[in-house]
PDB file of N, CA and C in Angstrom:
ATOM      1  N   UNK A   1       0.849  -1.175   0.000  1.00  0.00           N
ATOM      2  CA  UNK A   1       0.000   0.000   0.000  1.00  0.00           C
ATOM      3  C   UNK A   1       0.897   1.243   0.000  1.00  0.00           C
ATOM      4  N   UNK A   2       0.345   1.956  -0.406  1.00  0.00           N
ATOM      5  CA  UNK A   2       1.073   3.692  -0.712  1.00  0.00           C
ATOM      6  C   UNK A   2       1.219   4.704   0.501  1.00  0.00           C
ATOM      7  N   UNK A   3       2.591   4.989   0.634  1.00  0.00           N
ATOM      8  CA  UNK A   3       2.207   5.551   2.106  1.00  0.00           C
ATOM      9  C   UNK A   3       1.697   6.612   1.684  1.00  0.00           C
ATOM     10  N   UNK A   4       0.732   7.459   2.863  1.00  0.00           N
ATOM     11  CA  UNK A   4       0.272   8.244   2.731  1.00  0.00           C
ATOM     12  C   UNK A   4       0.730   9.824   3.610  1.00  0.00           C
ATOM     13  N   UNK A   5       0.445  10.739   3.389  1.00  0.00           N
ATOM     14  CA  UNK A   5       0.817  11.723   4.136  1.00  0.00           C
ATOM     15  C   UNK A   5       0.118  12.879   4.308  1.00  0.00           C
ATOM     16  N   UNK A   6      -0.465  13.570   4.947  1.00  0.00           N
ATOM     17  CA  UNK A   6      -1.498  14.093   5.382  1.00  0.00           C
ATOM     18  C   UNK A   6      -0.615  15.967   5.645  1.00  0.00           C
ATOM     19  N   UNK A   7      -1.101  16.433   5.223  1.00  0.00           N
ATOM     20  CA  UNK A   7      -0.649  17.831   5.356  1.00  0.00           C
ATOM     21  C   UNK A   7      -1.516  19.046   5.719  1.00  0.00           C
ATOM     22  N   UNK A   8      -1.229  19.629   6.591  1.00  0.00           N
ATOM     23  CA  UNK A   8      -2.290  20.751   6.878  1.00  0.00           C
ATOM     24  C   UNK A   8      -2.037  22.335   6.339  1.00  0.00           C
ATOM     25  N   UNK A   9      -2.948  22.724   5.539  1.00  0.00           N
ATOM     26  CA  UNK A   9      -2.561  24.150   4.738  1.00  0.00           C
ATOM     27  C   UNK A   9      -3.392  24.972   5.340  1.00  0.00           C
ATOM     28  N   UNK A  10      -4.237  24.586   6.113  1.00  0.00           N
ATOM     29  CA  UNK A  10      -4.944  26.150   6.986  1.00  0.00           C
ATOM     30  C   UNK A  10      -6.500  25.634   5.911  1.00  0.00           C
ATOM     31  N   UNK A  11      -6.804  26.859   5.978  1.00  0.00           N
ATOM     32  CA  UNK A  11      -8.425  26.477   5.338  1.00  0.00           C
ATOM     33  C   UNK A  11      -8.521  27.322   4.231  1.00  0.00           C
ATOM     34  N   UNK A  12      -9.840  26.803   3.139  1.00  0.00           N
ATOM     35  CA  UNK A  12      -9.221  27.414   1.657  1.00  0.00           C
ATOM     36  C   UNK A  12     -10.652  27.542   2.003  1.00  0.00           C
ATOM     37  N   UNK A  13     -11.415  29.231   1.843  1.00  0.00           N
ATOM     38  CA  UNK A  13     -12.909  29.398   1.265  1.00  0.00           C
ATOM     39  C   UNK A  13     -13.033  29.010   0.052  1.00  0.00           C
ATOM     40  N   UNK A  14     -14.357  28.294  -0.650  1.00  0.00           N
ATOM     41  CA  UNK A  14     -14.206  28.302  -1.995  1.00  0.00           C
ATOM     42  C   UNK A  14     -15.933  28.441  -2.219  1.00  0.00           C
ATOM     43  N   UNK A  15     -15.824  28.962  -3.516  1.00  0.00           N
ATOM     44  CA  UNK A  15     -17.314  29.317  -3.693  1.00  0.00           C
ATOM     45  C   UNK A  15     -18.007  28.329  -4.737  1.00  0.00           C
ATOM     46  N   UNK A  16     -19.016  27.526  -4.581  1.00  0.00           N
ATOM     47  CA  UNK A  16     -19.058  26.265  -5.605  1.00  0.00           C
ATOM     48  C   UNK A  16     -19.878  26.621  -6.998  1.00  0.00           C
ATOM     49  N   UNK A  17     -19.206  26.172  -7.686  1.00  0.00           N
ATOM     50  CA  UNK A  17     -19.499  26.697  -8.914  1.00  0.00           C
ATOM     51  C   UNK A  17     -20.943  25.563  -9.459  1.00  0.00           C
ATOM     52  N   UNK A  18     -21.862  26.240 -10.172  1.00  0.00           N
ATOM     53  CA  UNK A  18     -22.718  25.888 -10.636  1.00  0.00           C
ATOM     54  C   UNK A  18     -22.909  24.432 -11.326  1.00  0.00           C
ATOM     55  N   UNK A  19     -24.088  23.848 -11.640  1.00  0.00           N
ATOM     56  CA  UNK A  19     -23.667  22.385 -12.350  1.00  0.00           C
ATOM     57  C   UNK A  19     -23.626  23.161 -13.890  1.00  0.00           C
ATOM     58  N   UNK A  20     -23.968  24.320 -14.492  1.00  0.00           N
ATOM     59  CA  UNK A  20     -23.482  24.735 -15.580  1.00  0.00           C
ATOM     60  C   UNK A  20     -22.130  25.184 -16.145  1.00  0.00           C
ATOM     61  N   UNK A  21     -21.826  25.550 -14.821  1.00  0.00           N
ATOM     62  CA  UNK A  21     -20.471  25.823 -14.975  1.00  0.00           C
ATOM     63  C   UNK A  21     -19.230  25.004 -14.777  1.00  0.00           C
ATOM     64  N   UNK A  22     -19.426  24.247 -14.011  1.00  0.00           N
ATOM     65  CA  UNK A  22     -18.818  22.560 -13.937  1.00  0.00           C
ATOM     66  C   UNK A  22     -18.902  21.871 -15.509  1.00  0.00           C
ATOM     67  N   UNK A  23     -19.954  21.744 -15.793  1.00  0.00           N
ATOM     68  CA  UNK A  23     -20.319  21.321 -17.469  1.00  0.00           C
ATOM     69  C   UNK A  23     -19.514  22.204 -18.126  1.00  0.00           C
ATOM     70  N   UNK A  24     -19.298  23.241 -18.491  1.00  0.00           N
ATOM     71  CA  UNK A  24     -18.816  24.377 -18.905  1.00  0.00           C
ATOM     72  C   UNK A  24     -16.964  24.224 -19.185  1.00  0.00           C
ATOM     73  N   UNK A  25     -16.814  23.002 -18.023  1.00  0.00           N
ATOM     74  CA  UNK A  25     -15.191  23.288 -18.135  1.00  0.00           C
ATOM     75  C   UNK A  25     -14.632  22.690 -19.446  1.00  0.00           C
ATOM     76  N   UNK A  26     -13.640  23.311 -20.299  1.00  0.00           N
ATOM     77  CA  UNK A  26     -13.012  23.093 -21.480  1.00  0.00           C
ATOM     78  C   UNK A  26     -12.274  21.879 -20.852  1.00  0.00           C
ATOM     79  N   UNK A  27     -12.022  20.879 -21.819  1.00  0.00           N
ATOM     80  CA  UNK A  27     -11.115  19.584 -22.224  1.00  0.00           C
ATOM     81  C   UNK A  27     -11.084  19.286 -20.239  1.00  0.00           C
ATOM     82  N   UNK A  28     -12.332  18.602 -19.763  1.00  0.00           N
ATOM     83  CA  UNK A  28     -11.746  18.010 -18.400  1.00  0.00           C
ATOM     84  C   UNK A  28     -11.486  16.674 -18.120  1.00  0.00           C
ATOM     85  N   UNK A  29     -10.425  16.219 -17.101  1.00  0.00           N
ATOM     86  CA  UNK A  29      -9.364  15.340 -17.481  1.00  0.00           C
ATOM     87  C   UNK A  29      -9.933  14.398 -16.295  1.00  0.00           C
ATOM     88  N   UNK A  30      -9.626  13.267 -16.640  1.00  0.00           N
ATOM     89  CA  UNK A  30     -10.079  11.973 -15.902  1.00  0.00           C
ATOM     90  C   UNK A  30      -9.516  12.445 -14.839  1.00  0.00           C
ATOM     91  N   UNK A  31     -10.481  11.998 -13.652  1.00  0.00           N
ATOM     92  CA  UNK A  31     -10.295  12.253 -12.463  1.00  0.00           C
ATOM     93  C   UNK A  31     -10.179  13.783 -11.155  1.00  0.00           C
ATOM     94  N   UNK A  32     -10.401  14.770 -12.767  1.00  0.00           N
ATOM     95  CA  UNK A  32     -10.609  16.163 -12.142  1.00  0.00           C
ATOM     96  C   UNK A  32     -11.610  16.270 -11.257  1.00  0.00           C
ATOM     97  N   UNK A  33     -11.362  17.198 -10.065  1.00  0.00           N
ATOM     98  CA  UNK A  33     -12.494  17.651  -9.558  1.00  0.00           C
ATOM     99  C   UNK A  33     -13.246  19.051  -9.107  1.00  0.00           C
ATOM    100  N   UNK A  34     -14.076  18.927  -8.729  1.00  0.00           N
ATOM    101  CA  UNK A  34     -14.440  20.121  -8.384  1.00  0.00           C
ATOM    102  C   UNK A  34     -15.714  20.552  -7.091  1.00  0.00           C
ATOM    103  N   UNK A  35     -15.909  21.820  -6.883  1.00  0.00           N
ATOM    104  CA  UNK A  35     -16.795  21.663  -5.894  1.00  0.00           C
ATOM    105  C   UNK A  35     -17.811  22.449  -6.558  1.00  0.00           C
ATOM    106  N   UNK A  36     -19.262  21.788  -6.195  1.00  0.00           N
ATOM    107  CA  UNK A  36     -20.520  22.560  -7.080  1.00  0.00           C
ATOM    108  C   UNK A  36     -21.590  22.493  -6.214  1.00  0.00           C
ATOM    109  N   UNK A  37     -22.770  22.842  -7.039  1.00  0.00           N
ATOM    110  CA  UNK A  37     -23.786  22.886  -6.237  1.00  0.00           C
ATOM    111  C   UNK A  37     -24.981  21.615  -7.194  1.00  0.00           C
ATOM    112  N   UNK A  38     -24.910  20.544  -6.091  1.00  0.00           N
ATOM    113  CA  UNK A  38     -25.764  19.654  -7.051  1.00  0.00           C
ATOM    114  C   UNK A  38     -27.358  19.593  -7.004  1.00  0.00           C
ATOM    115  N   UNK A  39     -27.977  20.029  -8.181  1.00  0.00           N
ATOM    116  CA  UNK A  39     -29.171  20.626  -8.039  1.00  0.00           C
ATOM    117  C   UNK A  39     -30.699  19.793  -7.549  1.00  0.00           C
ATOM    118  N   UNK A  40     -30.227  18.033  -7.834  1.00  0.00           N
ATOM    119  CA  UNK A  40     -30.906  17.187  -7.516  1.00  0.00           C
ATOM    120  C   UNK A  40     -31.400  17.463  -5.332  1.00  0.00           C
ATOM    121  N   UNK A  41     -30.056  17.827  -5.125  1.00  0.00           N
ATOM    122  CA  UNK A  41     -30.086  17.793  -3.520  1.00  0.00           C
ATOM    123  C   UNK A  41     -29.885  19.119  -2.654  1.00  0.00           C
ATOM    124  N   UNK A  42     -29.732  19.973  -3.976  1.00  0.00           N
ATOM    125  CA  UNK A  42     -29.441  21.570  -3.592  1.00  0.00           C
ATOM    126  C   UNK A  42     -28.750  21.868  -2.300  1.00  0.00           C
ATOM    127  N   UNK A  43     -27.583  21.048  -2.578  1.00  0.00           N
ATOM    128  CA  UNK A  43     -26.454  20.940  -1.566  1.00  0.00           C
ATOM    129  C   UNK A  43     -25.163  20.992  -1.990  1.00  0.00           C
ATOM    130  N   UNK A  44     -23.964  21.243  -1.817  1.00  0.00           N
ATOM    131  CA  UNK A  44     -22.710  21.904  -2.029  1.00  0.00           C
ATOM    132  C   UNK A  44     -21.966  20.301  -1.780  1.00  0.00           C
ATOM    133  N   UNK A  45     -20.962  19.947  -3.353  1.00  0.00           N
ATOM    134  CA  UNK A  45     -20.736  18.587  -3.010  1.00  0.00           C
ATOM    135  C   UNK A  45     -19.740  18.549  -3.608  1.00  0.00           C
ATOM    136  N   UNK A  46     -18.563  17.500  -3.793  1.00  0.00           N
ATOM    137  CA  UNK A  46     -17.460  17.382  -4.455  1.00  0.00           C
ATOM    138  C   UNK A  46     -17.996  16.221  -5.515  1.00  0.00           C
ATOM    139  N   UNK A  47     -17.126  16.965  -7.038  1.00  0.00           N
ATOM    140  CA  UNK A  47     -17.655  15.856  -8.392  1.00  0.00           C
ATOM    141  C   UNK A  47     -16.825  15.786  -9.026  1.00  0.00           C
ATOM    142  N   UNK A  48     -15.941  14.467  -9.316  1.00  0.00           N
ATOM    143  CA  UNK A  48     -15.133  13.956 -10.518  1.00  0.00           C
ATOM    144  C   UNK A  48     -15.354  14.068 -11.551  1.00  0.00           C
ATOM    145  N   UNK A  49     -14.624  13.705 -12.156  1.00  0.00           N
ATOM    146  CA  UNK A  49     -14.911  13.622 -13.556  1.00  0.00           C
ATOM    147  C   UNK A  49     -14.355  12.065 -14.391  1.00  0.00           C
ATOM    148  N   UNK A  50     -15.009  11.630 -15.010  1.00  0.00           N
ATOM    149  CA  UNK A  50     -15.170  10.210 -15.232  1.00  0.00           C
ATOM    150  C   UNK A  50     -14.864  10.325 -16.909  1.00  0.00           C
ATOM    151  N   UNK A  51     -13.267   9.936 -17.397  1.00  0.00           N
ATOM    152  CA  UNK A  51     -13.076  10.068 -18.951  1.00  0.00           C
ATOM    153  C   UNK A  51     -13.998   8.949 -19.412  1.00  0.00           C
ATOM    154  N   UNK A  52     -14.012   7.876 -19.086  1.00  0.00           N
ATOM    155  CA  UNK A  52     -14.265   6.653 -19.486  1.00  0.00           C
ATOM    156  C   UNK A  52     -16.245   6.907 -20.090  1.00  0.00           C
ATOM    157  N   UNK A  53     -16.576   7.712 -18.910  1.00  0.00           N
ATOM    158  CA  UNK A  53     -18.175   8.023 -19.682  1.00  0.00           C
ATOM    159  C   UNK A  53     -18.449   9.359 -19.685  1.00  0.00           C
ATOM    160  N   UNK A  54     -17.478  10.340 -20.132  1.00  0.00           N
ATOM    161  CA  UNK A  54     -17.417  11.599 -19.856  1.00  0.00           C
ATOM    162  C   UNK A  54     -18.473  12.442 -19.471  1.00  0.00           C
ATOM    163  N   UNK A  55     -18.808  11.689 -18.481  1.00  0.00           N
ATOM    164  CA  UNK A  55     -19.619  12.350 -17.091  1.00  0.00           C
ATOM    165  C   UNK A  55     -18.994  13.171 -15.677  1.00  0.00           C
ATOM    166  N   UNK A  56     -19.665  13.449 -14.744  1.00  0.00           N
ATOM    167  CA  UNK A  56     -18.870  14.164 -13.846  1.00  0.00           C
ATOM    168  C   UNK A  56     -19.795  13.461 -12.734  1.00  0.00           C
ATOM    169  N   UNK A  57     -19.729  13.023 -11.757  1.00  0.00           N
ATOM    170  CA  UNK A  57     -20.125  12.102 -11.020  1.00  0.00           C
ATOM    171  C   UNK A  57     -20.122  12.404  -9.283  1.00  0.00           C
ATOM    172  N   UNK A  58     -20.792  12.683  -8.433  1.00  0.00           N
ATOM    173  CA  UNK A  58     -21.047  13.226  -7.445  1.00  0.00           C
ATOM    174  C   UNK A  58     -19.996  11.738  -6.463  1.00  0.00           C
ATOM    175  N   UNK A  59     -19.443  12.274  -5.291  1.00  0.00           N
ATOM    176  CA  UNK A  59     -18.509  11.840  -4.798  1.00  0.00           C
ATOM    177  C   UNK A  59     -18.948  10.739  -3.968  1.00  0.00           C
ATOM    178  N   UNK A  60     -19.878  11.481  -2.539  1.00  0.00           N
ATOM    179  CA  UNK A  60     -20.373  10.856  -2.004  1.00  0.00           C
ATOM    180  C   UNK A  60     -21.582   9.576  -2.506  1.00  0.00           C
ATOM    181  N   UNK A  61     -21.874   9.853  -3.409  1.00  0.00           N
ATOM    182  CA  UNK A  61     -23.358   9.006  -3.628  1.00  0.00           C
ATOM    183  C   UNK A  61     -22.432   7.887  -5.377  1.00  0.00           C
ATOM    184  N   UNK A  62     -21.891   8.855  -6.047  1.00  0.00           N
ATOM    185  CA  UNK A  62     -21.500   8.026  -7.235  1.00  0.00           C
ATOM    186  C   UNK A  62     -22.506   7.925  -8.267  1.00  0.00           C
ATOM    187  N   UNK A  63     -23.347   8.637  -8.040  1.00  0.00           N
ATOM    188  CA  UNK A  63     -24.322   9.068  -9.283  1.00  0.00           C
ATOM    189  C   UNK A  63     -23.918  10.083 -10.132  1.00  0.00           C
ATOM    190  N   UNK A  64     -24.413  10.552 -11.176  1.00  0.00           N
ATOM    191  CA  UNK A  64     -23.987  11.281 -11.992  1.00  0.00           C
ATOM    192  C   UNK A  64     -24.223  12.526 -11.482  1.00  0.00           C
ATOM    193  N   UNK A  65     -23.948  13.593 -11.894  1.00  0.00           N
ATOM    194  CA  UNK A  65     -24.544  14.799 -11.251  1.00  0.00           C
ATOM    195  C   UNK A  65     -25.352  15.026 -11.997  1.00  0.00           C
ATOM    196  N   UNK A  66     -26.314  15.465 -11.493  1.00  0.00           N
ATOM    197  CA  UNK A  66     -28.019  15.644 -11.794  1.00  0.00           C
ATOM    198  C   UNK A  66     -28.818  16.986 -11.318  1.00  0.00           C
TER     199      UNK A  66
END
């Protein structure tokens, strides 16, 4: 297994960008992510991005974003 290492940078505000604007991103790369607002649950969530079905895919749940 890979060691791992854990680092603390203080805290980053970030403002979550829309599911249009997530859609919106030019050429995005397997495994990118981002933070949005997913409109199915109108809640603030982290979403990959999946080359293989070039979808973007909600983290916690593994559904598509919707």
């Amino acid at each position: 297994m890979a060691e791992r290492q854990i680092m603390s940078f203080g805290s980053i505000r970030l403002t979550p960008k829309t599911m249009a604007q997530v859609n919106a991103i030019s050429n995005p790369v397997d495994g990118q992510v981002a933070f949005c607002t997913d409109d199915s649950t109108s809640t603030r969530c982290i979403v990959f991005y999946d080359s293989a079905n070039a979808a973007w895919y909600v983290t916690e749940t593994g559904s598509a974003m919707a």
